[in-house]
C-alpha atoms as a PDB file:
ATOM      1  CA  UNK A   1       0.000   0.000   0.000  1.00  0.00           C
ATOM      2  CA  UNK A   2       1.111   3.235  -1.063  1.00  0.00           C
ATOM      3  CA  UNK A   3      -0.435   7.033  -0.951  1.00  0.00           C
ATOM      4  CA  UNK A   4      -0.236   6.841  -4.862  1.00  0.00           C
ATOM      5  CA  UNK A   5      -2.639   4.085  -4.843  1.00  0.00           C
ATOM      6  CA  UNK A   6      -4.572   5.480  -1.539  1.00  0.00           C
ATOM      7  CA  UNK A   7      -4.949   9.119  -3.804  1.00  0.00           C
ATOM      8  CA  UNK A   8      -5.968   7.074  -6.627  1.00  0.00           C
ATOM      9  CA  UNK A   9      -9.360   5.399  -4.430  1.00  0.00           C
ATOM     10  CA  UNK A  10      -9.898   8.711  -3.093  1.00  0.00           C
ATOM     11  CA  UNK A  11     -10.185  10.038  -6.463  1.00  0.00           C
ATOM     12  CA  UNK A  12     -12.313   7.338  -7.476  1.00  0.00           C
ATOM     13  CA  UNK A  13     -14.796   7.699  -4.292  1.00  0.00           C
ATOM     14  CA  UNK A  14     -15.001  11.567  -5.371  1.00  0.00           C
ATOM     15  CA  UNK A  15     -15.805  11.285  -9.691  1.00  0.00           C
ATOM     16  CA  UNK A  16     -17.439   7.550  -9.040  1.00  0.00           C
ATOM     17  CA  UNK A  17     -15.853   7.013 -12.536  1.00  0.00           C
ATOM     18  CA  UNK A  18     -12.759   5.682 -13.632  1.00  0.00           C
ATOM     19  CA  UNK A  19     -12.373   7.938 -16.138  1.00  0.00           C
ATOM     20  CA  UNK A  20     -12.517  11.074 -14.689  1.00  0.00           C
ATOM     21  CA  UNK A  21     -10.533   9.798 -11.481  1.00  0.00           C
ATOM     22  CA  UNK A  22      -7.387   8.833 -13.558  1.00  0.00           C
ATOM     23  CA  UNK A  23      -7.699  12.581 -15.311  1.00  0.00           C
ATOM     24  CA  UNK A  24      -7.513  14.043 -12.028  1.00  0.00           C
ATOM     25  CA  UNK A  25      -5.013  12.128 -11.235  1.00  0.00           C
ATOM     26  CA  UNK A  26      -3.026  12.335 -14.491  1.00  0.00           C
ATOM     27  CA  UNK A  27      -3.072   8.684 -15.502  1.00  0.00           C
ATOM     28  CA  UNK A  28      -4.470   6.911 -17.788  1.00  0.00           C
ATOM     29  CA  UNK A  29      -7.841   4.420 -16.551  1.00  0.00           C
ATOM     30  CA  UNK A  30      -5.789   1.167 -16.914  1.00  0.00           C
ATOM     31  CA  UNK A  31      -3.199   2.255 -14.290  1.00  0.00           C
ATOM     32  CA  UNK A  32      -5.935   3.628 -12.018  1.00  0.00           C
ATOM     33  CA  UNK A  33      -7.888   0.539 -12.610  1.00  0.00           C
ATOM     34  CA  UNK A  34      -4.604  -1.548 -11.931  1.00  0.00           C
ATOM     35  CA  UNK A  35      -3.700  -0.163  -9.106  1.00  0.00           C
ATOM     36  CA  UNK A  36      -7.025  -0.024  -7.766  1.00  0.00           C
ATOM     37  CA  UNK A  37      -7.156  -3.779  -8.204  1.00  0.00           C
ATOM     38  CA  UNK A  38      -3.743  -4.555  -6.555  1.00  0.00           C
ATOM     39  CA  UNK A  39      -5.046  -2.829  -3.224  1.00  0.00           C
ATOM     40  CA  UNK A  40      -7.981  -4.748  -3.353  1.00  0.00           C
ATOM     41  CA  UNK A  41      -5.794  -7.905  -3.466  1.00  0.00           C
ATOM     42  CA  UNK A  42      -3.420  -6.284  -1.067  1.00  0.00           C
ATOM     43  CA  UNK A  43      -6.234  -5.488   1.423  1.00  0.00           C
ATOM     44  CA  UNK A  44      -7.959  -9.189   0.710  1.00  0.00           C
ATOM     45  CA  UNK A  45     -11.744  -7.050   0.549  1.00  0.00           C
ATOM     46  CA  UNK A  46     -13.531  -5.431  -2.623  1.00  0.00           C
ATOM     47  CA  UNK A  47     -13.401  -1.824  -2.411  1.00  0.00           C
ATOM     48  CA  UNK A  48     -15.580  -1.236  -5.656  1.00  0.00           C
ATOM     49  CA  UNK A  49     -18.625  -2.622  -7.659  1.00  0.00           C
ATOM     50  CA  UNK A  50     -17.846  -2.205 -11.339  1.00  0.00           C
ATOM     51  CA  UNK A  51     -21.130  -1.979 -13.044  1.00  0.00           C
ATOM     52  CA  UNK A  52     -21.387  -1.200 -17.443  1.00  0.00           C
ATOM     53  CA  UNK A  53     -22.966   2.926 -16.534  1.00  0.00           C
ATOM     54  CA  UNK A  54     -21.221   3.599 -13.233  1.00  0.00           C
ATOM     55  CA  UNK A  55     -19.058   3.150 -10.010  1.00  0.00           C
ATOM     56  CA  UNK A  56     -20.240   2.767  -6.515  1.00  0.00           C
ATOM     57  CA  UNK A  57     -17.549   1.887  -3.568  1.00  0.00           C
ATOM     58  CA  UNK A  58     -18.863  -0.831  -1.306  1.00  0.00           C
ATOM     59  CA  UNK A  59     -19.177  -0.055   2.115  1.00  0.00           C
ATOM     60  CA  UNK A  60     -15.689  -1.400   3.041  1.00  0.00           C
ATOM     61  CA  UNK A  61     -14.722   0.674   0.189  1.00  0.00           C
ATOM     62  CA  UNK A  62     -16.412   4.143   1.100  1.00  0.00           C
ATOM     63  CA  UNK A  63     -14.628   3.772   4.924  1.00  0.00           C
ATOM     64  CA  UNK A  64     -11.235   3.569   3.765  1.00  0.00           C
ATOM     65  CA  UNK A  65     -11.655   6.318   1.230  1.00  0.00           C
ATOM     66  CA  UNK A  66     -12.612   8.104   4.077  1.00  0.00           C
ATOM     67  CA  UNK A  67      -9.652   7.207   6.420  1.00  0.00           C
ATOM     68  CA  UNK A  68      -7.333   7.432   3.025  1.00  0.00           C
ATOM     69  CA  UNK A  69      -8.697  11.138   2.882  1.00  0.00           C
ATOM     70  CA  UNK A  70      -7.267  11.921   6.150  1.00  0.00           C
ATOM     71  CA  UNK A  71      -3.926  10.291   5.778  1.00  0.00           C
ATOM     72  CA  UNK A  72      -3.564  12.442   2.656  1.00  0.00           C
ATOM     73  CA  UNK A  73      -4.409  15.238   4.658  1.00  0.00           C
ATOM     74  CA  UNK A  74      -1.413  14.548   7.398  1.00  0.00           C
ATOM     75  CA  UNK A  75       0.737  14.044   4.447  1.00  0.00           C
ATOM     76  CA  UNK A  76       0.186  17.588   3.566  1.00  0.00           C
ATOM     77  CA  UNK A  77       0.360  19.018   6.355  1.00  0.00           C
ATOM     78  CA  UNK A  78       3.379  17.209   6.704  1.00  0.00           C
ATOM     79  CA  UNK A  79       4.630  18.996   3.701  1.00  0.00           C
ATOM     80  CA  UNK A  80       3.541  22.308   4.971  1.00  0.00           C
ATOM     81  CA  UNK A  81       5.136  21.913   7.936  1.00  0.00           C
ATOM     82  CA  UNK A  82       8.437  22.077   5.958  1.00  0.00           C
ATOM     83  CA  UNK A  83       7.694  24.480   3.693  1.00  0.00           C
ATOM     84  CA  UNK A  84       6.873  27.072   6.790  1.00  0.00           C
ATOM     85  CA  UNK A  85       9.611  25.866   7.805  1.00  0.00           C
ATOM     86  CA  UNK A  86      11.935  26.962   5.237  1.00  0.00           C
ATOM     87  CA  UNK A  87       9.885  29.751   4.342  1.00  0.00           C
ATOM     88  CA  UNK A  88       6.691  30.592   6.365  1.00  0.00           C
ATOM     89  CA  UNK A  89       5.409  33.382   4.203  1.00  0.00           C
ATOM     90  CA  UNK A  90       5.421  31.137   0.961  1.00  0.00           C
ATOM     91  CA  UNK A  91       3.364  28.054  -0.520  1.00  0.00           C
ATOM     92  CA  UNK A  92      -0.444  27.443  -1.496  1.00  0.00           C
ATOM     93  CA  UNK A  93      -3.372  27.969   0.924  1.00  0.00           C
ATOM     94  CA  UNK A  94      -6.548  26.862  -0.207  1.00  0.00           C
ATOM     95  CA  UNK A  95      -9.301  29.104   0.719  1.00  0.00           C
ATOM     96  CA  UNK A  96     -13.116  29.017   0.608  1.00  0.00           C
ATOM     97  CA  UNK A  97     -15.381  31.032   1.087  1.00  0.00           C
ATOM     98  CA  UNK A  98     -19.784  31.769   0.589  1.00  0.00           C
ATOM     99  CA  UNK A  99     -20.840  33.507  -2.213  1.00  0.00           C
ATOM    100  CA  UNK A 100     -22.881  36.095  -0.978  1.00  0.00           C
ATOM    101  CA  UNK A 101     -19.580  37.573   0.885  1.00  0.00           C
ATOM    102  CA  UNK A 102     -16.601  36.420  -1.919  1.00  0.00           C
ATOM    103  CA  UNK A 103     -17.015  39.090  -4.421  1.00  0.00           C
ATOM    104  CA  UNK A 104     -17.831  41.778  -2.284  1.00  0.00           C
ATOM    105  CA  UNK A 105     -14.957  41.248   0.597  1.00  0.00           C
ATOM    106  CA  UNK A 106     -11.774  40.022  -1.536  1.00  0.00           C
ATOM    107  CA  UNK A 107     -11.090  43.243  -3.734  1.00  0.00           C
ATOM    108  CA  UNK A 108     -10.507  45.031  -0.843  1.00  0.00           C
ATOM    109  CA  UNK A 109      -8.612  42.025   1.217  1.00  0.00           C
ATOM    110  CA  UNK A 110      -6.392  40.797  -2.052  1.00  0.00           C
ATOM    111  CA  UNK A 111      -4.381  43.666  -2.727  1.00  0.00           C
ATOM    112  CA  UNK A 112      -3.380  43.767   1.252  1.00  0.00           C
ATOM    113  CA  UNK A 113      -2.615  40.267   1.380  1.00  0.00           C
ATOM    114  CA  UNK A 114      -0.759  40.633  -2.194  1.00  0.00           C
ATOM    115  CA  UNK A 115       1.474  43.480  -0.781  1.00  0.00           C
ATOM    116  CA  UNK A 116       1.848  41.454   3.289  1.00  0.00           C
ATOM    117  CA  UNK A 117       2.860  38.020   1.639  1.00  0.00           C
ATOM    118  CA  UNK A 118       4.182  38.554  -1.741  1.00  0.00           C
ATOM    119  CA  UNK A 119       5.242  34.558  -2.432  1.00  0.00           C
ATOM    120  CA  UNK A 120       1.779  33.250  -1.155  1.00  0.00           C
ATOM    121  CA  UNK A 121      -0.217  31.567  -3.743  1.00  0.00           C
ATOM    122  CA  UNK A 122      -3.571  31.729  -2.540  1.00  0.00           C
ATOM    123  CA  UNK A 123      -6.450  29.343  -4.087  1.00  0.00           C
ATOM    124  CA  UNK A 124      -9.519  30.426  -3.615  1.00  0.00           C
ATOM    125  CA  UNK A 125     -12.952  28.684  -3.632  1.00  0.00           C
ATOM    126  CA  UNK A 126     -16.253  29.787  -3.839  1.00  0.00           C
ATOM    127  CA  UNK A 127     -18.779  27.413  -2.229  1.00  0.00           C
ATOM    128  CA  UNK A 128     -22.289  27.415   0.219  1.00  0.00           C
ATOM    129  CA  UNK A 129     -21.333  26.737   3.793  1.00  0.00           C
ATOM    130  CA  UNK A 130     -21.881  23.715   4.057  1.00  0.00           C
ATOM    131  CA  UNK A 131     -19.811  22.662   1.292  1.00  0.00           C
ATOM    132  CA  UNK A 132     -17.136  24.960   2.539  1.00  0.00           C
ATOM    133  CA  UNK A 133     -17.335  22.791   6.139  1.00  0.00           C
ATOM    134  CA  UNK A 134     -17.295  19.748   4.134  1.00  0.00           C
ATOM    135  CA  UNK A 135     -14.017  20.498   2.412  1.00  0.00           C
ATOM    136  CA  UNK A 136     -12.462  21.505   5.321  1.00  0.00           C
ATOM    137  CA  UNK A 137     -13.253  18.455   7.307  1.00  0.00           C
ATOM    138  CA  UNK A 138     -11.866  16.435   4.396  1.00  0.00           C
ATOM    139  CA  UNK A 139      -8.989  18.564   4.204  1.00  0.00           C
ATOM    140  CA  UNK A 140      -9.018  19.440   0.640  1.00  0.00           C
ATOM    141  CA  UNK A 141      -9.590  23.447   2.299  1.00  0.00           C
ATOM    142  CA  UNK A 142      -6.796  24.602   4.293  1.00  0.00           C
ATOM    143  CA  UNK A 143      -8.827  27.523   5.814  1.00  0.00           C
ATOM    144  CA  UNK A 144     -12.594  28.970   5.028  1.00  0.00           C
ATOM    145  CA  UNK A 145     -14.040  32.364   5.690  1.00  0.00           C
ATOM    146  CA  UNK A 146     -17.862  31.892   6.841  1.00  0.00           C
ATOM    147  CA  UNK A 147     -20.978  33.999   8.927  1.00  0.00           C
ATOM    148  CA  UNK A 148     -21.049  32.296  12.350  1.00  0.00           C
ATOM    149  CA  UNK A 149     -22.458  30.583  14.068  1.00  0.00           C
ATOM    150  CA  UNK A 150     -20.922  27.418  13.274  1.00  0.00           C
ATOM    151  CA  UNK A 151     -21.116  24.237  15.230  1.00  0.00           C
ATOM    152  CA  UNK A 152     -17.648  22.367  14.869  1.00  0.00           C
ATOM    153  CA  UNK A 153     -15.600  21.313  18.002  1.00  0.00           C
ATOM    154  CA  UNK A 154     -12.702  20.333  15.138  1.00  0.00           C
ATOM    155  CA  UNK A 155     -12.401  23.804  14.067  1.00  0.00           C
ATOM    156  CA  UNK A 156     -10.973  27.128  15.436  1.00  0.00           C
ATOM    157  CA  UNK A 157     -12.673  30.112  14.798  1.00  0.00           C
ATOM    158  CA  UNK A 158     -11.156  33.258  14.686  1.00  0.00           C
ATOM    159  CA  UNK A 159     -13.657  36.552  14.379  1.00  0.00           C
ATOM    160  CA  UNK A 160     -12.788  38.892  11.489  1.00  0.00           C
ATOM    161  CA  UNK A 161     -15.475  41.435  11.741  1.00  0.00           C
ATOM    162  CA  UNK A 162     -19.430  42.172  11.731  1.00  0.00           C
ATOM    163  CA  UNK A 163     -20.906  43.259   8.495  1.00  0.00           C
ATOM    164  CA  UNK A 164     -24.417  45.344   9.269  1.00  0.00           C
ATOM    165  CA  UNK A 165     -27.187  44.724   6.681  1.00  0.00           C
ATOM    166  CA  UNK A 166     -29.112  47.586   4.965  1.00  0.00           C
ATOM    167  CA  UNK A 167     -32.416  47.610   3.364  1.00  0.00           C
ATOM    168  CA  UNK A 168     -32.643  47.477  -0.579  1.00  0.00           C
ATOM    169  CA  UNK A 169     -36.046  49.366  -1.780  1.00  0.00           C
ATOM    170  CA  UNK A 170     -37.291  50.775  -5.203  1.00  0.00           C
ATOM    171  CA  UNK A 171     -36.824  54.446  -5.059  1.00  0.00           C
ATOM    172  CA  UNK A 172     -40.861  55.050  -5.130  1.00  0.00           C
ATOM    173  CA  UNK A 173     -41.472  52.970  -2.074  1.00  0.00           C
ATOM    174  CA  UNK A 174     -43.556  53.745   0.931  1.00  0.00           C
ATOM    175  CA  UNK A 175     -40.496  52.904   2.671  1.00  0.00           C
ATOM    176  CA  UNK A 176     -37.940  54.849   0.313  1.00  0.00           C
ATOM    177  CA  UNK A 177     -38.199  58.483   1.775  1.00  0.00           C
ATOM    178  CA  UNK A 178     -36.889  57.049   5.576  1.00  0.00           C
ATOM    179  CA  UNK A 179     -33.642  57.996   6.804  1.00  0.00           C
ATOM    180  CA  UNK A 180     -33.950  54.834   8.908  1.00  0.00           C
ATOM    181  CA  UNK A 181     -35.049  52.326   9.664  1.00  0.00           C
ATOM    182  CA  UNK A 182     -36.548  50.796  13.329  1.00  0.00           C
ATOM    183  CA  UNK A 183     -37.371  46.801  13.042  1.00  0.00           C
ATOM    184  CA  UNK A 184     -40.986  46.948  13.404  1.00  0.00           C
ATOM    185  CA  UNK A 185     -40.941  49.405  10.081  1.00  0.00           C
ATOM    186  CA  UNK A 186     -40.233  46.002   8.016  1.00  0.00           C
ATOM    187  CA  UNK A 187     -43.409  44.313  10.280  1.00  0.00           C
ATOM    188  CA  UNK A 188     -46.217  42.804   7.256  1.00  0.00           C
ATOM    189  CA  UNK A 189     -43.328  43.660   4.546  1.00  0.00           C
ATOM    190  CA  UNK A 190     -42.883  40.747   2.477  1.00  0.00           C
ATOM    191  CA  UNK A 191     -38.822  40.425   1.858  1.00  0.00           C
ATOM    192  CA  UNK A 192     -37.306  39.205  -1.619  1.00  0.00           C
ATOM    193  CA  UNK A 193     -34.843  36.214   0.056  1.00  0.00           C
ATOM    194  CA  UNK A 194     -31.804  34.126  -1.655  1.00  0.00           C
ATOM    195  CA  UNK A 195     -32.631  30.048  -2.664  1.00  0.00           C
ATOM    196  CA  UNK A 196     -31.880  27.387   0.196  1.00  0.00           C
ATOM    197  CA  UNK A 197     -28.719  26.641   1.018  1.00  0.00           C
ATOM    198  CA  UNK A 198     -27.309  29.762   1.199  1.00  0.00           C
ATOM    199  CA  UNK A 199     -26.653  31.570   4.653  1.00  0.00           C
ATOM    200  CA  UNK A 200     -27.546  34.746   4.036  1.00  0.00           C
ATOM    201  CA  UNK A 201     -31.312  32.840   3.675  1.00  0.00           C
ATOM    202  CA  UNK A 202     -31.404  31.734   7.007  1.00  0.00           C
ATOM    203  CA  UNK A 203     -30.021  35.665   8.072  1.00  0.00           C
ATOM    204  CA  UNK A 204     -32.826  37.084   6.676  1.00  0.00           C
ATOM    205  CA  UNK A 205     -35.595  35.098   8.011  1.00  0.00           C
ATOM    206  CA  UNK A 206     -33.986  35.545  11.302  1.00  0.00           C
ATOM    207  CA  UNK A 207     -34.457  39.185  10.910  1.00  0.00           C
ATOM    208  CA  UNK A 208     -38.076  38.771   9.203  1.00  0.00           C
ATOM    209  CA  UNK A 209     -38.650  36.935  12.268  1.00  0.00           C
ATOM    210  CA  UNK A 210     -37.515  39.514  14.551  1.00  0.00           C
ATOM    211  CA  UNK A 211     -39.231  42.329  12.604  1.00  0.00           C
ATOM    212  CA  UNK A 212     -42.799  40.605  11.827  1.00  0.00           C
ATOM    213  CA  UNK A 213     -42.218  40.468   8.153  1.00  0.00           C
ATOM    214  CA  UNK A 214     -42.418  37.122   5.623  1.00  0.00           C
ATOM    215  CA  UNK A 215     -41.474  36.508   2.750  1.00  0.00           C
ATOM    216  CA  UNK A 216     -42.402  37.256  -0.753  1.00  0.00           C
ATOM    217  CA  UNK A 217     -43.421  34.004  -2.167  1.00  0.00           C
ATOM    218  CA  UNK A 218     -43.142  32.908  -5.766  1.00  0.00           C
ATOM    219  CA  UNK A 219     -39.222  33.240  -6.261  1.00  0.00           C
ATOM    220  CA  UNK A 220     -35.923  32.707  -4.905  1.00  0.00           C
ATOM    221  CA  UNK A 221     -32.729  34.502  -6.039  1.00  0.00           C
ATOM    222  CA  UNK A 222     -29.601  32.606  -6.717  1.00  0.00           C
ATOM    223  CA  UNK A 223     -27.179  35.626  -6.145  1.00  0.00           C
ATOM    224  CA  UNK A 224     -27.095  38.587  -4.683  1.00  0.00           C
ATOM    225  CA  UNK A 225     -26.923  40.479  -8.074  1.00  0.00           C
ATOM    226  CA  UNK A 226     -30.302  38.929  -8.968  1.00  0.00           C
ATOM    227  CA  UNK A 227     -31.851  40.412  -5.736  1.00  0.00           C
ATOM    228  CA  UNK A 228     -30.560  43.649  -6.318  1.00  0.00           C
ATOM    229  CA  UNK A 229     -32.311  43.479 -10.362  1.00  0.00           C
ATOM    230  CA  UNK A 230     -35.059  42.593  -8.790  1.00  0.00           C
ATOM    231  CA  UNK A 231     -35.343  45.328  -6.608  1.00  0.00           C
ATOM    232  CA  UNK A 232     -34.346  47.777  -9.742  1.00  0.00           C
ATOM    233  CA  UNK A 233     -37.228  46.077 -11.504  1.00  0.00           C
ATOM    234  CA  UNK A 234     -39.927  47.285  -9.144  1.00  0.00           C
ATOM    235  CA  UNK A 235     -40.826  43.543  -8.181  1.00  0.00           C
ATOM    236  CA  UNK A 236     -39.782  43.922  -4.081  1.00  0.00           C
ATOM    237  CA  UNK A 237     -37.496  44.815  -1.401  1.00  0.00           C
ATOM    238  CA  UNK A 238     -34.749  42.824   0.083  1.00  0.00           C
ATOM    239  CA  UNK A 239     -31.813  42.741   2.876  1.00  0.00           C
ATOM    240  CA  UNK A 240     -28.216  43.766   1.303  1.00  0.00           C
ATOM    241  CA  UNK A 241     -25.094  43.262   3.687  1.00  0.00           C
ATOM    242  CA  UNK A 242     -23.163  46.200   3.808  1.00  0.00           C
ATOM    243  CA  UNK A 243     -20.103  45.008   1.582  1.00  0.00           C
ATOM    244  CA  UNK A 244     -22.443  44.231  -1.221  1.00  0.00           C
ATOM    245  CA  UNK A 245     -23.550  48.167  -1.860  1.00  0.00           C
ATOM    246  CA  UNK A 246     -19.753  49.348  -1.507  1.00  0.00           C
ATOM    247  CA  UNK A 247     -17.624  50.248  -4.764  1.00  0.00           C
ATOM    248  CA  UNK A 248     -16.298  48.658  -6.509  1.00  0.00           C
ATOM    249  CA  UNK A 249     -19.866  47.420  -6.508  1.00  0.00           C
ATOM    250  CA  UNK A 250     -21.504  49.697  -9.086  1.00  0.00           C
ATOM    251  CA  UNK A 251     -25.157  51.157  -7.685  1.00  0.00           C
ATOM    252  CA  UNK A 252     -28.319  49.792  -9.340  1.00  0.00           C
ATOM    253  CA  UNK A 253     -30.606  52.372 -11.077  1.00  0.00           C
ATOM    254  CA  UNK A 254     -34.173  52.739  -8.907  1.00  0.00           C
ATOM    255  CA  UNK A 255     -32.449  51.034  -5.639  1.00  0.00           C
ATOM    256  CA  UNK A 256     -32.671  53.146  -2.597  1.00  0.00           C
ATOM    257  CA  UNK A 257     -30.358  51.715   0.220  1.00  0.00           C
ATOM    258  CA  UNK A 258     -31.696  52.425   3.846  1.00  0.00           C
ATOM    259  CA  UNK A 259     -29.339  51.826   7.421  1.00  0.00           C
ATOM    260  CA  UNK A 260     -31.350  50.360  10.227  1.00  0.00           C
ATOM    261  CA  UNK A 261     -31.197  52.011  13.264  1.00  0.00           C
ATOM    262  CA  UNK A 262     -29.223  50.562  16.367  1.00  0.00           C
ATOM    263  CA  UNK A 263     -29.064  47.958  17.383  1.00  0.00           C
ATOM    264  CA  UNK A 264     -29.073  47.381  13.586  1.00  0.00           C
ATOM    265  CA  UNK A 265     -28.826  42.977  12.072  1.00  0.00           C
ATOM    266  CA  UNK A 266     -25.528  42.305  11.135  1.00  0.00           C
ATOM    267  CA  UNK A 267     -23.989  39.088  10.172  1.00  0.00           C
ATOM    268  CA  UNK A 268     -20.488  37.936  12.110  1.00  0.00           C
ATOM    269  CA  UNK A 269     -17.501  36.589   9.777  1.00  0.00           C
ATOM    270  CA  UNK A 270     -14.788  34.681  10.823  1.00  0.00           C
ATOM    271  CA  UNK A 271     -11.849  33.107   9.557  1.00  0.00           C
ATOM    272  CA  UNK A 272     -11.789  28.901  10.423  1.00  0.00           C
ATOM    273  CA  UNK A 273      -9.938  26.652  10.292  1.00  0.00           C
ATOM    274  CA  UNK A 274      -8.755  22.625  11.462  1.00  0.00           C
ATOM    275  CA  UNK A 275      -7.513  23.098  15.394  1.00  0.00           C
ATOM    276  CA  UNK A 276      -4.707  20.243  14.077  1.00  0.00           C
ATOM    277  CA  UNK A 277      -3.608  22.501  11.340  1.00  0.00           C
ATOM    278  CA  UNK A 278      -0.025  22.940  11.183  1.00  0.00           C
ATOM    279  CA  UNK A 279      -0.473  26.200  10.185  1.00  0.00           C
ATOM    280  CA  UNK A 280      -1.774  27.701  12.790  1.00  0.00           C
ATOM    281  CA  UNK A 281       0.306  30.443  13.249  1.00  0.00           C
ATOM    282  CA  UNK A 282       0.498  31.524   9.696  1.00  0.00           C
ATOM    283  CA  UNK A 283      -3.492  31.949   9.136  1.00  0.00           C
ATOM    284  CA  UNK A 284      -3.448  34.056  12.629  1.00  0.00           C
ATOM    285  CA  UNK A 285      -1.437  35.983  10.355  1.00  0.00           C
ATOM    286  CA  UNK A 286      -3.159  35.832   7.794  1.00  0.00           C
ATOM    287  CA  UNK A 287      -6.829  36.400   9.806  1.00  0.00           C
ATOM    288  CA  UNK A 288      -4.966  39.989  11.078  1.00  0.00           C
ATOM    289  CA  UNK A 289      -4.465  40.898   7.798  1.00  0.00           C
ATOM    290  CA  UNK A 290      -8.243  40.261   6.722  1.00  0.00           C
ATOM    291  CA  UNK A 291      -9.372  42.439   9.857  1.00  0.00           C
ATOM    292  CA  UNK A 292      -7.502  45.090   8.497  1.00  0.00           C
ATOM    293  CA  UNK A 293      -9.531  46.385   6.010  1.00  0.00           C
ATOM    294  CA  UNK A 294     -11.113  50.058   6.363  1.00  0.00           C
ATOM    295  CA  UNK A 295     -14.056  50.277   9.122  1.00  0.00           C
ATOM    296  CA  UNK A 296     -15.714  52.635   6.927  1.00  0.00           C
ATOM    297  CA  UNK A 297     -16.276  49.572   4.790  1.00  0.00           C
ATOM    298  CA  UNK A 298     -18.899  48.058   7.347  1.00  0.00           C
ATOM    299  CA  UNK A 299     -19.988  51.386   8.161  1.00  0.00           C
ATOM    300  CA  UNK A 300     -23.920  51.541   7.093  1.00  0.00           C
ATOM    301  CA  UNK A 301     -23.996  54.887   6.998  1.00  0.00           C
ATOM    302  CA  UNK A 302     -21.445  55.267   4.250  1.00  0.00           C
ATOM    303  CA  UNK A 303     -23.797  52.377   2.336  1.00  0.00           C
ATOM    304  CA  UNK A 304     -26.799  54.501   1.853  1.00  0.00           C
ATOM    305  CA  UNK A 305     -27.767  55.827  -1.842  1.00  0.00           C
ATOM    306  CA  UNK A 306     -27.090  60.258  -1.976  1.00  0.00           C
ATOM    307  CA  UNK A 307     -26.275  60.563   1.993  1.00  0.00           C
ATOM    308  CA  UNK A 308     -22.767  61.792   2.850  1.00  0.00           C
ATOM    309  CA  UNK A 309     -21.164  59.459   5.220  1.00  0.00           C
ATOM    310  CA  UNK A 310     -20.674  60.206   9.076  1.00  0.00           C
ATOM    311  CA  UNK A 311     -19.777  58.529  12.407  1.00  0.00           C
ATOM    312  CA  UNK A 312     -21.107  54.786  12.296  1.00  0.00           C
ATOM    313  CA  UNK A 313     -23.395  53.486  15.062  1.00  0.00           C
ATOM    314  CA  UNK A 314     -22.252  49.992  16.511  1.00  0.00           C
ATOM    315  CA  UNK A 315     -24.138  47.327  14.595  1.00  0.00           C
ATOM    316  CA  UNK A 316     -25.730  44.511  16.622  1.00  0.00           C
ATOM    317  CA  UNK A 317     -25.386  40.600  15.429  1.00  0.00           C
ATOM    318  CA  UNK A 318     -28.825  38.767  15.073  1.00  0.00           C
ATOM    319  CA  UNK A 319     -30.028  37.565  18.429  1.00  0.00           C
END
């Protein structure tokens, strides 16, 4: 047994095709399916059932891919360990984070961490939380960037910042010619809200919750950018977080963007990552460098459409 041949099941358990497993591992199917074969004699058990259309791992088969997953992880870390060592401020880190915070938070974040650690190549990957936890767990993420709470006793958490949320209207809404907002003012309001799966979903009902409002049925946005056309279309209103109405975010036409007064919902970001990480030490580092973007940047005030920018109040996380 060998961690070519382990990498090669692992591959297998991920594409359930022979195929595409030896292309991600840059072989060609025969070897995969070779070696494959010679750890199933090695091991004495049948790790896969070859069928004509597809491949499913048998239940022997799925647990060792697991384990296999985590050796390869060790291994890496392994190599990390070494690579910090001889240089701490150089290799790959592989990064996720959610979409409704990616776009909006990394031009402002990539140019610092560009100009702190010069030789860092940073891979960066764009999933829902619960993919991003996934990954992580698995150890094919180093490190993710997600809105807490999160419920993992294998996984530090290290805060980055709070992000306030501001109300998206059309410009001839009731609700439009309000400086702010209190919570009850979104009470029988019917909210424009992302698809499942996406945190910023579960945000908002929290705060429709809160406020006495629902939401507006019939359609579910898959990004952010669709909410905000939606809102420029006259069809609703909807909750933006702060970073998402900030340049280099250009403004929609017809979208008036309203603070809530304090204590105003916020979501909480924070930097995670495995406690048995190696590199501890270096994404501390690297978290710092992430908390030192511009307050003015989670400042709601500064977020809202024709108001000059002043003094923030403290924003308030969801109860």
């Amino acid at each position: 047994m060998n961690l070519r041949d382990l990498s090669y099941l692992v591959a297998l358990a991920e594409h359930r095709h022979f195929g595409r497993a030896a292309e991600a591992s840059f072989v060609s199917q025969p070897t995969l399916s070779t070696q494959i074969r010679k750890l199933e004699d090695e091991l004495g058990v049948a790790l896969v059932e070859r069928t004509p259309r597809k491949v499913l791992l048998t239940e022997t088969g799925r647990e060792i891919a697991r384990r296999a997953r985590g050796v390869l992880s060790q291994v890496e870390e392994i190599k990390a360990i070494a690579q910090r060592t001889r240089d701490p401020e150089s290799g790959t880190i592989r990064l996720g984070i959610f979409p409704t915070l990616g776009p909006y938070l990394l031009p402002h974040v990539i140019p610092r961490l560009r100009e702190r650690f010069p030789r860092l190549e940073l891979l960066l990957r764009e999933e829902k939380t619960e993919q991003v936890l996934h990954m992580l767990r698995e150890g094919t993420l180093d490190a993710g960037i997600l809105a807490l709470p999160i419920h993992d006793d294998s996984l530090h958490t290290e805060f980055l910042f709070e992000e306030p949320f501001v109300l998206a209207v059309p410009s001839d809404h009731t609700l439009a010619q309000q400086r702010r907002l209190r919570m009850d003012d979104l009470a029988e309001q019917n909210l424009l809200l992302l698809e499942d799966g996406h945190c910023l979903r579960d945000q908002a009902l929290e705060v429709c919750h809160l406020a006495g409002a629902g939401e507006k049925s019939g359609f579910r946005a898959t990004s952010l950018e669709t909410l905000r056309q939606m809102v420029s279309a006259n069809v609703g209103i909807t909750l933006l977080p702060a970073l998402a109405v900030k340049p280099p975010v250009a403004q929609s036409p017809n979208v008036k963007l309203i603070e809530f007064e304090d204590p105003a919902p916020s979501r909480r970001i924070a930097m995670l990552w495995r406690k048995s990480s190696a590199m501890t030490p270096f994404f501390e580092a690297l978290a710092e460098v992430m908390r030192g973007v511009p307050a003015e940047l989670f400042e709601p005030d500064g977020a809202v459409v024709g108001q000059p920018a002043k003094p923030s109040d403290v924003a308030h996380p969801i109860p």
